[in-house]
C-alpha atoms as a PDB file:
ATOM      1  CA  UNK A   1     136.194 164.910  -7.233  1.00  0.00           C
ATOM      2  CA  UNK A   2     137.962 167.989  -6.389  1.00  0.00           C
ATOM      3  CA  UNK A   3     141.995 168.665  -5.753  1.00  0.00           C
ATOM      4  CA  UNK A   4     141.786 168.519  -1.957  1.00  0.00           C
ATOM      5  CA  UNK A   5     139.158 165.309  -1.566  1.00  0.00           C
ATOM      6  CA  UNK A   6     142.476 163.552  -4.247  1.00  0.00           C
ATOM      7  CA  UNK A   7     144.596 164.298  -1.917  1.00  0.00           C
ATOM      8  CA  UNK A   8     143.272 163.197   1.079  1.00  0.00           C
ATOM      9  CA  UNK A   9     142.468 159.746  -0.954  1.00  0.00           C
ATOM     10  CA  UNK A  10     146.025 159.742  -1.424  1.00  0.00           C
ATOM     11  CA  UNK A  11     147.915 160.647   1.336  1.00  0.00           C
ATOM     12  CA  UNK A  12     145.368 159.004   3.475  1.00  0.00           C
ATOM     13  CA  UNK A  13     145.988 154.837   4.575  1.00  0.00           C
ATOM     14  CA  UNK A  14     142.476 154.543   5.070  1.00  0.00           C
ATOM     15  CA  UNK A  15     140.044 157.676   3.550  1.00  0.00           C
ATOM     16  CA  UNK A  16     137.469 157.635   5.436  1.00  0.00           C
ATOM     17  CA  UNK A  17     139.244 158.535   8.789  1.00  0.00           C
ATOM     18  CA  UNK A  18     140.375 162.044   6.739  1.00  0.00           C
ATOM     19  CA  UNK A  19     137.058 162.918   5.819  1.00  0.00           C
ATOM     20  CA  UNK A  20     135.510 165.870   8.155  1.00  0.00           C
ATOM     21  CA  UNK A  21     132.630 163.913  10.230  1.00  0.00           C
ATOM     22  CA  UNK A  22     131.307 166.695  12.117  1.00  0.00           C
ATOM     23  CA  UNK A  23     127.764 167.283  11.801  1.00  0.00           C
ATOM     24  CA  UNK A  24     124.935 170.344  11.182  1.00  0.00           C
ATOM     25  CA  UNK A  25     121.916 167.864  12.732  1.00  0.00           C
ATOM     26  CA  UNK A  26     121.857 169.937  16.425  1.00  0.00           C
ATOM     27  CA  UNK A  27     121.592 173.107  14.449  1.00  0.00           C
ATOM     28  CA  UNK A  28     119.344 172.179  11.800  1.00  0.00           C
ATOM     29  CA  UNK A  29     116.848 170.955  14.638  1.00  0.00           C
ATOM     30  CA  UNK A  30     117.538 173.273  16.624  1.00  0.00           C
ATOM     31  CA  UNK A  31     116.465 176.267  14.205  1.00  0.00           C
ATOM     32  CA  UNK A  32     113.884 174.620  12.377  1.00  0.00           C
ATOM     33  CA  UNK A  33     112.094 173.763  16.101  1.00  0.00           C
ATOM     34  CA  UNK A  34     112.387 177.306  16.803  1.00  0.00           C
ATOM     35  CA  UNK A  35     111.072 178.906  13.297  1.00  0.00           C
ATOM     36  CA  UNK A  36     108.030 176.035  13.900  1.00  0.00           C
ATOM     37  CA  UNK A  37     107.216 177.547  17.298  1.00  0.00           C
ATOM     38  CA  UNK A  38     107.191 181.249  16.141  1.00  0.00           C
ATOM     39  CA  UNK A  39     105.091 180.081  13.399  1.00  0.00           C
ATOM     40  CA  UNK A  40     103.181 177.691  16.127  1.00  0.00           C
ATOM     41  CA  UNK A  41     102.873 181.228  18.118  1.00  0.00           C
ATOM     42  CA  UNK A  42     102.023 183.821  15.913  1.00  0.00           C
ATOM     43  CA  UNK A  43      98.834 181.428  14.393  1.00  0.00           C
ATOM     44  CA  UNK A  44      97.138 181.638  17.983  1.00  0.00           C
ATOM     45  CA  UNK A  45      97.805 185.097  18.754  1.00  0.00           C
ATOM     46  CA  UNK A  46      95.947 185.622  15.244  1.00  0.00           C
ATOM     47  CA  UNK A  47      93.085 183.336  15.682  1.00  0.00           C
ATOM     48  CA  UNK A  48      92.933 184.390  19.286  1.00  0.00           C
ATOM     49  CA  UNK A  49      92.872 188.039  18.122  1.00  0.00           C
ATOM     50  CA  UNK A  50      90.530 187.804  15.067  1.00  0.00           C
ATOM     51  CA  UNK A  51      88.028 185.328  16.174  1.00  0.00           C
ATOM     52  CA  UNK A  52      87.661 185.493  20.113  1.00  0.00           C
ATOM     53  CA  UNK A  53      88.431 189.727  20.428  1.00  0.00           C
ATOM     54  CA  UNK A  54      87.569 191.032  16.703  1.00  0.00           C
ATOM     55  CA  UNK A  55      84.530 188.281  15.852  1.00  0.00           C
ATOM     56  CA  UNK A  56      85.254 188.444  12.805  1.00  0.00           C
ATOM     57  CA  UNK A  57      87.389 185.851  11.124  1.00  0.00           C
ATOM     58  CA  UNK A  58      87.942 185.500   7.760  1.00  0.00           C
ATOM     59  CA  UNK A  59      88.734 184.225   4.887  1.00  0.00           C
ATOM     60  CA  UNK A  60      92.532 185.199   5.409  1.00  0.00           C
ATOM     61  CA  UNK A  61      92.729 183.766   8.656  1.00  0.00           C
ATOM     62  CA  UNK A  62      91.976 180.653   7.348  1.00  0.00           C
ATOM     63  CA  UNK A  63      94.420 180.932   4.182  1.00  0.00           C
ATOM     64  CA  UNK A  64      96.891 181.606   6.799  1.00  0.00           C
ATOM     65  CA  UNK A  65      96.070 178.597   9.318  1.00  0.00           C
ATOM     66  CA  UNK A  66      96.325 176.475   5.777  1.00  0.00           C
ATOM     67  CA  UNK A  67      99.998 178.010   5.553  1.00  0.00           C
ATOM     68  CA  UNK A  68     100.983 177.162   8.891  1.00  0.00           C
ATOM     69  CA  UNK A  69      99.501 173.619   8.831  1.00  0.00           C
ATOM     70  CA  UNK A  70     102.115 172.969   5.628  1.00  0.00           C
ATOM     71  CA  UNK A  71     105.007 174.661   6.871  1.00  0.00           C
ATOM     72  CA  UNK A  72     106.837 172.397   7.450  1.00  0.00           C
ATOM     73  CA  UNK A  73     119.060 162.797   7.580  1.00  0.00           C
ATOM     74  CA  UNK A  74     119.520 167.060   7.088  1.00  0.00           C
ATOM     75  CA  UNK A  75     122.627 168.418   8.150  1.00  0.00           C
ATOM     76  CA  UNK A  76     124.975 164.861   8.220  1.00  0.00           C
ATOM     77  CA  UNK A  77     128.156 164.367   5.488  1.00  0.00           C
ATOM     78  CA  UNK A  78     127.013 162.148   2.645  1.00  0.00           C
ATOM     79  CA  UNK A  79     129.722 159.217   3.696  1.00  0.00           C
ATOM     80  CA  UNK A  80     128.184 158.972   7.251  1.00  0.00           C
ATOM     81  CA  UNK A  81     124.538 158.511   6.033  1.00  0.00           C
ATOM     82  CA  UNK A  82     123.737 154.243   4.584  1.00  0.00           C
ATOM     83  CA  UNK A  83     121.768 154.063   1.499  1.00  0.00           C
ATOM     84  CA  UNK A  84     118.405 153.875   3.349  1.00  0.00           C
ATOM     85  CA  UNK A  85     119.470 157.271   4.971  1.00  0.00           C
ATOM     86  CA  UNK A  86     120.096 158.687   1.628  1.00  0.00           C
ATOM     87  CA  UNK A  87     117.101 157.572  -0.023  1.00  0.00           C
ATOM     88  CA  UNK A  88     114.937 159.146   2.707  1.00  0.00           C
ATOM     89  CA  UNK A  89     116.947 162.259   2.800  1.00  0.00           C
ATOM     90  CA  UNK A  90     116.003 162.841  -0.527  1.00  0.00           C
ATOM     91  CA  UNK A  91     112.052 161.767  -0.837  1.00  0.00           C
ATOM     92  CA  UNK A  92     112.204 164.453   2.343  1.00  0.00           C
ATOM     93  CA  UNK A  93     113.884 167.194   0.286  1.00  0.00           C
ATOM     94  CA  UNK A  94     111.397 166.306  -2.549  1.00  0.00           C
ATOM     95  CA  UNK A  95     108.696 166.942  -0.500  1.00  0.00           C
ATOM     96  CA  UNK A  96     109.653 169.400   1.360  1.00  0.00           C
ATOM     97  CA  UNK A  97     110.361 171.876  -1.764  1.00  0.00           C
ATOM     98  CA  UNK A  98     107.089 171.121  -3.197  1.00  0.00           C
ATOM     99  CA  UNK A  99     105.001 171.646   0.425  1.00  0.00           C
ATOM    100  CA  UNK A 100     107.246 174.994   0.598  1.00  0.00           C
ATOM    101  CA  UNK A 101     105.887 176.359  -3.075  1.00  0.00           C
ATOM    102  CA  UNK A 102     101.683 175.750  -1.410  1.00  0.00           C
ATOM    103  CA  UNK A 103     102.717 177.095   2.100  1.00  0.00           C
ATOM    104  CA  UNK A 104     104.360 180.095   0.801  1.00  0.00           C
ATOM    105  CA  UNK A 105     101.305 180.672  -1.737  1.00  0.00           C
ATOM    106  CA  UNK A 106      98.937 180.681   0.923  1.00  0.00           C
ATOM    107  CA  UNK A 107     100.967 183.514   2.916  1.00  0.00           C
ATOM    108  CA  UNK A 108     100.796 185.408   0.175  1.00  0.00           C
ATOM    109  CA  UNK A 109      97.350 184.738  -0.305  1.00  0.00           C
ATOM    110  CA  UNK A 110      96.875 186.009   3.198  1.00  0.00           C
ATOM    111  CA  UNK A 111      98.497 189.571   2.585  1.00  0.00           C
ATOM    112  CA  UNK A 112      96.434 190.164  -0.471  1.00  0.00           C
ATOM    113  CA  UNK A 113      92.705 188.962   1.220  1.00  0.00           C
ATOM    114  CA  UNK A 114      93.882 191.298   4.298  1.00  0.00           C
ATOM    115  CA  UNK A 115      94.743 194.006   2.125  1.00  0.00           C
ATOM    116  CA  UNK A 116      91.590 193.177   0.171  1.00  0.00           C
ATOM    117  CA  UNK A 117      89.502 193.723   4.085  1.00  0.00           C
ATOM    118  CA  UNK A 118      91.800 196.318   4.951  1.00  0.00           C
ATOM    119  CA  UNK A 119      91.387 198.829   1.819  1.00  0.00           C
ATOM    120  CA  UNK A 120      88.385 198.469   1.103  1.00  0.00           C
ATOM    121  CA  UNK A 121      87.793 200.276  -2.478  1.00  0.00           C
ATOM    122  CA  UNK A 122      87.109 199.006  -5.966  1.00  0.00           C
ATOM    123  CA  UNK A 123      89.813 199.146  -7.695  1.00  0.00           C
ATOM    124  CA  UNK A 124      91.884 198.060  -4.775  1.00  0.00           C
ATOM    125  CA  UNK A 125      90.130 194.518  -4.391  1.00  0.00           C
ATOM    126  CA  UNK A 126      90.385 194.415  -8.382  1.00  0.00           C
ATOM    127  CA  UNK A 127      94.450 194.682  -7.918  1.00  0.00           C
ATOM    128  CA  UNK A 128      94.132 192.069  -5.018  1.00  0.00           C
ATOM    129  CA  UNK A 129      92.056 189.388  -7.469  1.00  0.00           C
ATOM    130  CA  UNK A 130      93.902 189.702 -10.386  1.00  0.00           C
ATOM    131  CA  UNK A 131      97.202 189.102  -8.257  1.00  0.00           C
ATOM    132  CA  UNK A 132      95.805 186.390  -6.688  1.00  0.00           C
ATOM    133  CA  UNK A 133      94.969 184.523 -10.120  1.00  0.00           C
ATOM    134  CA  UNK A 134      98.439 185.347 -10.816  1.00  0.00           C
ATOM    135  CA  UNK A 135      99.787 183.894  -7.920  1.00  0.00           C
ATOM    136  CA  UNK A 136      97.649 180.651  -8.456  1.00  0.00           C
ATOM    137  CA  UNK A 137      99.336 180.118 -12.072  1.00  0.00           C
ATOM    138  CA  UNK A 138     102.369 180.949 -10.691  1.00  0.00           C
ATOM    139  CA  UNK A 139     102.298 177.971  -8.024  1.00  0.00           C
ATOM    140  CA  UNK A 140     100.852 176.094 -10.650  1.00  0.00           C
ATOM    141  CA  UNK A 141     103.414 176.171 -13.244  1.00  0.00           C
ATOM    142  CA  UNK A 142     106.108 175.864  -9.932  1.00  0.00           C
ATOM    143  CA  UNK A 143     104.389 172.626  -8.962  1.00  0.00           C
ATOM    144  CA  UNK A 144     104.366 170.755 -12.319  1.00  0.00           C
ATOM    145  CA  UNK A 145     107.655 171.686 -13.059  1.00  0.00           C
ATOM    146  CA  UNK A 146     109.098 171.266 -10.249  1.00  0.00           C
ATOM    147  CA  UNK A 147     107.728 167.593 -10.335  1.00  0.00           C
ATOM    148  CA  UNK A 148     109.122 167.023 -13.381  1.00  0.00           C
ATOM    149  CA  UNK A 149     112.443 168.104 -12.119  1.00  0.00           C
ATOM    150  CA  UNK A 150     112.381 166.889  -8.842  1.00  0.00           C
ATOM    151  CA  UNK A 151     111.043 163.236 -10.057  1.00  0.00           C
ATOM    152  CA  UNK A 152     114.862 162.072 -11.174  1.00  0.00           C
ATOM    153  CA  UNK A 153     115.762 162.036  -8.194  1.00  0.00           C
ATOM    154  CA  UNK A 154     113.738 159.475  -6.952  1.00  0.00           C
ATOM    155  CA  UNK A 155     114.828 157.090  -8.763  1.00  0.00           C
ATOM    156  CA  UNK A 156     117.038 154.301  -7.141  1.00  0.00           C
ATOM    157  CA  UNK A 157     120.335 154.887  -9.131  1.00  0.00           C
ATOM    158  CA  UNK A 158     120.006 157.294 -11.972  1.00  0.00           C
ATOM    159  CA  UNK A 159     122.018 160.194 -10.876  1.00  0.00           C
ATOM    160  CA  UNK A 160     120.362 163.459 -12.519  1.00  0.00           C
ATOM    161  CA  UNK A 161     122.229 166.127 -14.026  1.00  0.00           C
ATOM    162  CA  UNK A 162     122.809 169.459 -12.011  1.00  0.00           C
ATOM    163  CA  UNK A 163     121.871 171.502 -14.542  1.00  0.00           C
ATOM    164  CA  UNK A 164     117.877 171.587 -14.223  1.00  0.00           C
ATOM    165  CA  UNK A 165     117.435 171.607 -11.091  1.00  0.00           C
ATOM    166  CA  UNK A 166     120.005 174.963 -10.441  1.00  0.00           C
ATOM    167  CA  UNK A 167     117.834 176.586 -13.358  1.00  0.00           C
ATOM    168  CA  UNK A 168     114.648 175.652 -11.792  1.00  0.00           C
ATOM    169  CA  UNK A 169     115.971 176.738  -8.282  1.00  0.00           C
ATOM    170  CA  UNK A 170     117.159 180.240  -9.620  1.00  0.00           C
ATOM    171  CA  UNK A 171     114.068 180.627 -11.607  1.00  0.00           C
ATOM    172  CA  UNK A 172     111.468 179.681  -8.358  1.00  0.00           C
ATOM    173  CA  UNK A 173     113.626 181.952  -6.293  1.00  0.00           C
ATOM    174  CA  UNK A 174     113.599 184.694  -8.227  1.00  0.00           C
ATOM    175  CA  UNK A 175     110.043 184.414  -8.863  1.00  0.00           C
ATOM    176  CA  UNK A 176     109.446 184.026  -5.236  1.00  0.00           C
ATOM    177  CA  UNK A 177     111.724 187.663  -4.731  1.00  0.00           C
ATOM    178  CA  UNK A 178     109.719 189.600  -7.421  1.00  0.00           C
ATOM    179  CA  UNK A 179     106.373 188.544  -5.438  1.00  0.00           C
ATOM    180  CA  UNK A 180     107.436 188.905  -2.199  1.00  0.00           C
ATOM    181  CA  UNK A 181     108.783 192.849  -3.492  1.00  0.00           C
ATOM    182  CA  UNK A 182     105.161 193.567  -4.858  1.00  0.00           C
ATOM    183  CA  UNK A 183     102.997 192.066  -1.939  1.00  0.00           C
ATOM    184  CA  UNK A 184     105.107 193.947   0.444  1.00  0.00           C
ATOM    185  CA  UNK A 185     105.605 197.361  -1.799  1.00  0.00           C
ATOM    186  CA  UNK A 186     101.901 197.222  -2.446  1.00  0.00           C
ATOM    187  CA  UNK A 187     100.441 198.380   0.839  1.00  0.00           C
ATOM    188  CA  UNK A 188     102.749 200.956   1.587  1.00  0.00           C
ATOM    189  CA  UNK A 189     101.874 202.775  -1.415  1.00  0.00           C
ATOM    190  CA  UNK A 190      98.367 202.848  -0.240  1.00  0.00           C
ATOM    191  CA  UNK A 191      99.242 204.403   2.962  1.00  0.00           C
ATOM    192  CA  UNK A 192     100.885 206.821   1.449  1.00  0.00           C
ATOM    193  CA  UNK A 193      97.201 208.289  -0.132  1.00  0.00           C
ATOM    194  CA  UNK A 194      96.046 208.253   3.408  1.00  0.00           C
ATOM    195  CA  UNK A 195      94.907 211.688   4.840  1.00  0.00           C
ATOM    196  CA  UNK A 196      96.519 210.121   8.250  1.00  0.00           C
ATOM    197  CA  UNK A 197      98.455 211.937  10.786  1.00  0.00           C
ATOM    198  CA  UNK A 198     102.485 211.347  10.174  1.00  0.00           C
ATOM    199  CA  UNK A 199     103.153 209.188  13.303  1.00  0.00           C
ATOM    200  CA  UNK A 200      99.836 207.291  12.293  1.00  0.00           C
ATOM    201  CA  UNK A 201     101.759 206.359   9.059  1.00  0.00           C
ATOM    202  CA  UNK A 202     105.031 205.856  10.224  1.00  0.00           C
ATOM    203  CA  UNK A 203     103.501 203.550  12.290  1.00  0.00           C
ATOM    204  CA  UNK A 204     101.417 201.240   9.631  1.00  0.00           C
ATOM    205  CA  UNK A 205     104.438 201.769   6.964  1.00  0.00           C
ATOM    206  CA  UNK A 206     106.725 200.633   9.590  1.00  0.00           C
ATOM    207  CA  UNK A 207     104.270 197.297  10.425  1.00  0.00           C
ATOM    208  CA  UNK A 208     104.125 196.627   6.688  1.00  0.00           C
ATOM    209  CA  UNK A 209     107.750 197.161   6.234  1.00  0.00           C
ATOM    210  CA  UNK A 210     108.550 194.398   8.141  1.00  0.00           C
ATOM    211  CA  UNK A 211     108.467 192.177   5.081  1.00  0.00           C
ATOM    212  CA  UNK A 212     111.826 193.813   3.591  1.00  0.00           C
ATOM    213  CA  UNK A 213     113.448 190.807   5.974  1.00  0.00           C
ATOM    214  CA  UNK A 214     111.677 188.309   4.026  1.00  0.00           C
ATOM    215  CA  UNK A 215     113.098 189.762   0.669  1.00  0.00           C
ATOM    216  CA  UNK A 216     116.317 189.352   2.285  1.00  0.00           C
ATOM    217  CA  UNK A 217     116.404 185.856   3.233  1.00  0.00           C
ATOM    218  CA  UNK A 218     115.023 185.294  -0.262  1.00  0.00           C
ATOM    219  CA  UNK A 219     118.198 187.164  -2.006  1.00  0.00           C
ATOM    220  CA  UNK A 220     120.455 185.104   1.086  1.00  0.00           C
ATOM    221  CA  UNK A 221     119.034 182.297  -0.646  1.00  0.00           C
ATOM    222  CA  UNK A 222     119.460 183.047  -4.231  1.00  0.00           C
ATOM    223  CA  UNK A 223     122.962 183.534  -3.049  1.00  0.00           C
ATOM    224  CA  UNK A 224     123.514 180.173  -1.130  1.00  0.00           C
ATOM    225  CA  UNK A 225     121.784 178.177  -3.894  1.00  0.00           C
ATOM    226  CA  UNK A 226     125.252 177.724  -6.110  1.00  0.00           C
ATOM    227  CA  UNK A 227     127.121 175.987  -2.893  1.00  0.00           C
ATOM    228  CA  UNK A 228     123.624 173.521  -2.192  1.00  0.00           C
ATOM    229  CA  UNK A 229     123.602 172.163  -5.382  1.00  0.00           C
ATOM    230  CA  UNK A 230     127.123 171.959  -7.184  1.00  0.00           C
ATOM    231  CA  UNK A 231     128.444 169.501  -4.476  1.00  0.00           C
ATOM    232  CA  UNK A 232     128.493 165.894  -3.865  1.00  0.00           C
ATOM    233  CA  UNK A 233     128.105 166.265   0.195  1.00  0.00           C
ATOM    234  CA  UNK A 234     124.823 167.388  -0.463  1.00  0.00           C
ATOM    235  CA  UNK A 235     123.221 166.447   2.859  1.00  0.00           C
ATOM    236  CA  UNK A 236     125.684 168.483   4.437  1.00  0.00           C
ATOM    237  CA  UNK A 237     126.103 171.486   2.084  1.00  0.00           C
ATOM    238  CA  UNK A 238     122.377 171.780   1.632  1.00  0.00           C
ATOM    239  CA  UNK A 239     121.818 172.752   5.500  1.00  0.00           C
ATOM    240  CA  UNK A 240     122.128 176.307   5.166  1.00  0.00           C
ATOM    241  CA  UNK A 241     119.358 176.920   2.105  1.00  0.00           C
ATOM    242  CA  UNK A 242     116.877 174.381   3.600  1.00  0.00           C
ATOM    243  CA  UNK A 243     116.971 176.503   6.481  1.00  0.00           C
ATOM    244  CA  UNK A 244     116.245 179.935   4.903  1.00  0.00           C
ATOM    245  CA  UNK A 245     113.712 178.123   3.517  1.00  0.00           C
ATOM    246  CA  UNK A 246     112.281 177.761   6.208  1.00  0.00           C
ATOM    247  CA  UNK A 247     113.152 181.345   7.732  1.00  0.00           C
ATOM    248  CA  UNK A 248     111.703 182.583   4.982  1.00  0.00           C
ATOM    249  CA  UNK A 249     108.131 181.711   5.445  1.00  0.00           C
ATOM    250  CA  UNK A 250     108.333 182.331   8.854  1.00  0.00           C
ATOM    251  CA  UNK A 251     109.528 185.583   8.672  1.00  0.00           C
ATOM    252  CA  UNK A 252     106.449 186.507   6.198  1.00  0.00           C
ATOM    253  CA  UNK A 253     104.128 184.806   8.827  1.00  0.00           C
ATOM    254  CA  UNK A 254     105.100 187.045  11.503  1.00  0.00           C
ATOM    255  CA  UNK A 255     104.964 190.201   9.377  1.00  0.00           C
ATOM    256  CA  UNK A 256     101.428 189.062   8.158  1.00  0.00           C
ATOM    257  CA  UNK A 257     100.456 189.192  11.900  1.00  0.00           C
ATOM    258  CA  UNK A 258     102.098 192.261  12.887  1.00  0.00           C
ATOM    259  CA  UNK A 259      99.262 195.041  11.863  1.00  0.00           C
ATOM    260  CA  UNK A 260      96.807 193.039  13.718  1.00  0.00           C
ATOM    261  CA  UNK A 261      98.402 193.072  16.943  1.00  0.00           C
ATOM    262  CA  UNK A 262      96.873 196.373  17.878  1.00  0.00           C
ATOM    263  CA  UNK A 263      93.651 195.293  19.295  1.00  0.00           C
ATOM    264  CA  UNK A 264      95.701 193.141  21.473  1.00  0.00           C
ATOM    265  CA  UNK A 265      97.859 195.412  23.050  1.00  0.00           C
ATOM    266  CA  UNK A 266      94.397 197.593  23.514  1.00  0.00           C
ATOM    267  CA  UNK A 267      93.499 194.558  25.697  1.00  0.00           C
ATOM    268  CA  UNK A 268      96.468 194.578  27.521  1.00  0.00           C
ATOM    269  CA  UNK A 269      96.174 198.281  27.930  1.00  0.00           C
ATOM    270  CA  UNK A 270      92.600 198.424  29.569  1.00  0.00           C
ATOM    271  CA  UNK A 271      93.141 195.140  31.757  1.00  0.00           C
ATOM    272  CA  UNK A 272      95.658 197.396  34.165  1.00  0.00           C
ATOM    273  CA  UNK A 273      94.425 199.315  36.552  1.00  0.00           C
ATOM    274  CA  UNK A 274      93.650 203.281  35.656  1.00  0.00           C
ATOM    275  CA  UNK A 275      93.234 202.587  32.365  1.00  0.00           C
ATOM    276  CA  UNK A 276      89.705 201.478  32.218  1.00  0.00           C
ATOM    277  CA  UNK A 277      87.636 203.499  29.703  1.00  0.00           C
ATOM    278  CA  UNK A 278      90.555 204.120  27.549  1.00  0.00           C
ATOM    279  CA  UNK A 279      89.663 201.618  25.101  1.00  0.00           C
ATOM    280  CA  UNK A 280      88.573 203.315  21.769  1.00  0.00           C
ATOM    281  CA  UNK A 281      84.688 202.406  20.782  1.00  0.00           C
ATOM    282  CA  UNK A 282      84.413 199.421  18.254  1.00  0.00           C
ATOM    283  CA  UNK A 283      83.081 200.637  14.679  1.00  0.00           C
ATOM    284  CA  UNK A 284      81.310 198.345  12.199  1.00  0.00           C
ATOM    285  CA  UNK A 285      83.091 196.930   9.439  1.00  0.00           C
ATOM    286  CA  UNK A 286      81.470 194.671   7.000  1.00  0.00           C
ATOM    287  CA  UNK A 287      83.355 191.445   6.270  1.00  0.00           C
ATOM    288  CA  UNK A 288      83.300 190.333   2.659  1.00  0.00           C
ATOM    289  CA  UNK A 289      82.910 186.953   3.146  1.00  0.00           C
ATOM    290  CA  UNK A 290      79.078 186.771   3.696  1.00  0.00           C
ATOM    291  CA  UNK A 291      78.450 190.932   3.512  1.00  0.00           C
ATOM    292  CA  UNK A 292      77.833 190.282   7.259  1.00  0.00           C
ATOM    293  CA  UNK A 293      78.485 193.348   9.489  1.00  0.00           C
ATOM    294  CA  UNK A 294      80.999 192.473  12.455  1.00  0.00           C
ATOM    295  CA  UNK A 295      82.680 194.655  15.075  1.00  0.00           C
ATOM    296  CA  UNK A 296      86.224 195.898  15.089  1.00  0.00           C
ATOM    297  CA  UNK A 297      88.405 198.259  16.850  1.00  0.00           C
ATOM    298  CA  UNK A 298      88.265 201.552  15.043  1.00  0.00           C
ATOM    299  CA  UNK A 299      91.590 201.804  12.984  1.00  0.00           C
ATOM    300  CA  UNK A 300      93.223 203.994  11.083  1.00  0.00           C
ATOM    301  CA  UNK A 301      94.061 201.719   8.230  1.00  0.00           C
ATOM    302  CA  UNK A 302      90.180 200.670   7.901  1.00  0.00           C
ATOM    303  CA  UNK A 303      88.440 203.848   8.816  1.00  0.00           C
ATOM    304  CA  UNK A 304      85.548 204.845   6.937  1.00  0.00           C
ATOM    305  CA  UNK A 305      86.389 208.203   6.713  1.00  0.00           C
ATOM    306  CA  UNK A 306      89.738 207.753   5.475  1.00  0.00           C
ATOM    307  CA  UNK A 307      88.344 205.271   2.402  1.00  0.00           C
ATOM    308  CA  UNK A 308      85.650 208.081   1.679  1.00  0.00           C
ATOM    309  CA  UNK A 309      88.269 210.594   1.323  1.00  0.00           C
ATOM    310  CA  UNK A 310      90.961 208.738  -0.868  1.00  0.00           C
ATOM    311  CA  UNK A 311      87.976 208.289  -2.699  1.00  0.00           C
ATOM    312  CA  UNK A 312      87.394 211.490  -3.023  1.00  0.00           C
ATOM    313  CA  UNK A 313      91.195 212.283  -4.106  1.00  0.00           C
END
């Protein structure tokens, strides 16, 4: 118990009427509604894009309808909320860290099997495999440990100590920053070998670059993790993290969508009137899933003859 909650218990007649009652719910519903709807959004605009104007969806469309389908008593002080409250709270907070650590993997998973399309050299899908094993361990080890963490606080009354669970919260953020940094870093490297005209790359680094926001929610989060966790208004204090949490995905869902929302602004472009005929020609482009050949708007980022020459380099 800290200085000031003492002295309200002791200057107070009756406690509980000097505890703060207000309440985070309206926010916390509020946000969360609105990151779900983005998310809710940005998944038809890519199935809509890749399988009814490109033909050819993929396997990291489907990783990232798998991410969206798991993304998913908060915000109340801890003396407002009964036991049963309580109890839920927590199973939900359980849970909810757990589905985060397989929603965020599959976003990731996304990047890399778009990259893996998108580049398509040797070495490059090589990079993209090996870093997807590593990203599978990774939720692995985050999973089993953070069940064996998580677990005491199921129980009815044992009251777990602090001290693992801030540990395991730095260590799964951090590890969440460093892979967020290298599936974000990774692409814009690439373009950089491009022999592409200087707006051309502006404009793909620029599309790719939205990921530094993700980053920063993750370091916002690394930050706010001290103030969720060494606190006995939990329910209350924990608002702000949960939330990023949730930000956080989101934000890497939209940037995962971003380079693909050429071909639809291509649509938009030849549906008004003048424009007809200004659509570029659709190019070939084998799709690795079966080695089937599919049709896609020519683009920079997949053109043959920009893959032939960074071969050549």
């Amino acid at each position: 118990m800290t200085n000031s909650t003492m002295l309200l218990a002791t200057s107070c007649p009756t406690p509980s009427r000097c505890l703060p009652h207000d309440t985070k719910q309206p926010i916390a519903i509020g946000l969360a509604s609105v990151f779900i709807g983005i998310v809710t959004v940005f998944v038809a605009i890519r199935v809509y894009i890749r399988g009814y104007i490109l033909r050819a969806l993929g396997l990291d469309d489907l990783m990232f309808v798998w991410s969206s389908v798991l993304y998913g008593a908060l915000g109340a002080h801890i003396w407002d909320l009964t036991f049963r409250q309580l109890q839920a709270g927590v199973h939900y907070s359980v849970s909810f860290i757990l589905v985060y650590q397989v929603a965020f993997f599959f976003i990731k998973a996304t990047f890399l099997l778009q990259y893996r399309r998108a580049f398509a050299l040797p070495y490059i899908k090589r990079i993209c495999d090996v870093f997807l094993g590593l990203l599978f361990l990774v939720l692995s080890a985050m999973l089993i440990s953070g069940g064996l963490i998580l677990r005491q606080f199921l129980g009815p009354v044992v009251i777990p100590a602090k001290g693992g669970i801030l540990v395991w919260g730095y260590t799964n953020a951090s590890v969440h920053l460093v892979t967020n940094v290298v599936v974000f870093i990774f692409p814009i490297t690439l373009v950089y070998q491009l022999r592409l005209a200087t707006i051309q790359k502006v404009g793909l680094i620029f599309s790719f670059g939205v990921g530094v926001f993700t980053c920063a929610i993750s370091i916002l989060r690394i930050v706010s993790l001290q103030s969720a966790t060494d606190t006995i208004d939990q329910s209350y204090q924990s608002t702000t993290i949960l939330l990023l949490s949730i930000a956080e995905p989101t934000s890497a869902a939209v940037c995962v969508c971003v380079p693909l929302l050429r071909p639809l602004l291509m649509c938009s472009t030849t549906s008004r009137p003048g424009t007809h005929g200004s659509r570029k020609p659709l190019s070939a482009v084998t799709n690795d899933s079966g080695g089937q050949t599919d049709l896609a708007p020519s683009m920079p980022l997949a053109s043959p003859t920009s893959l032939k020459r960074l071969q050549m380099a």
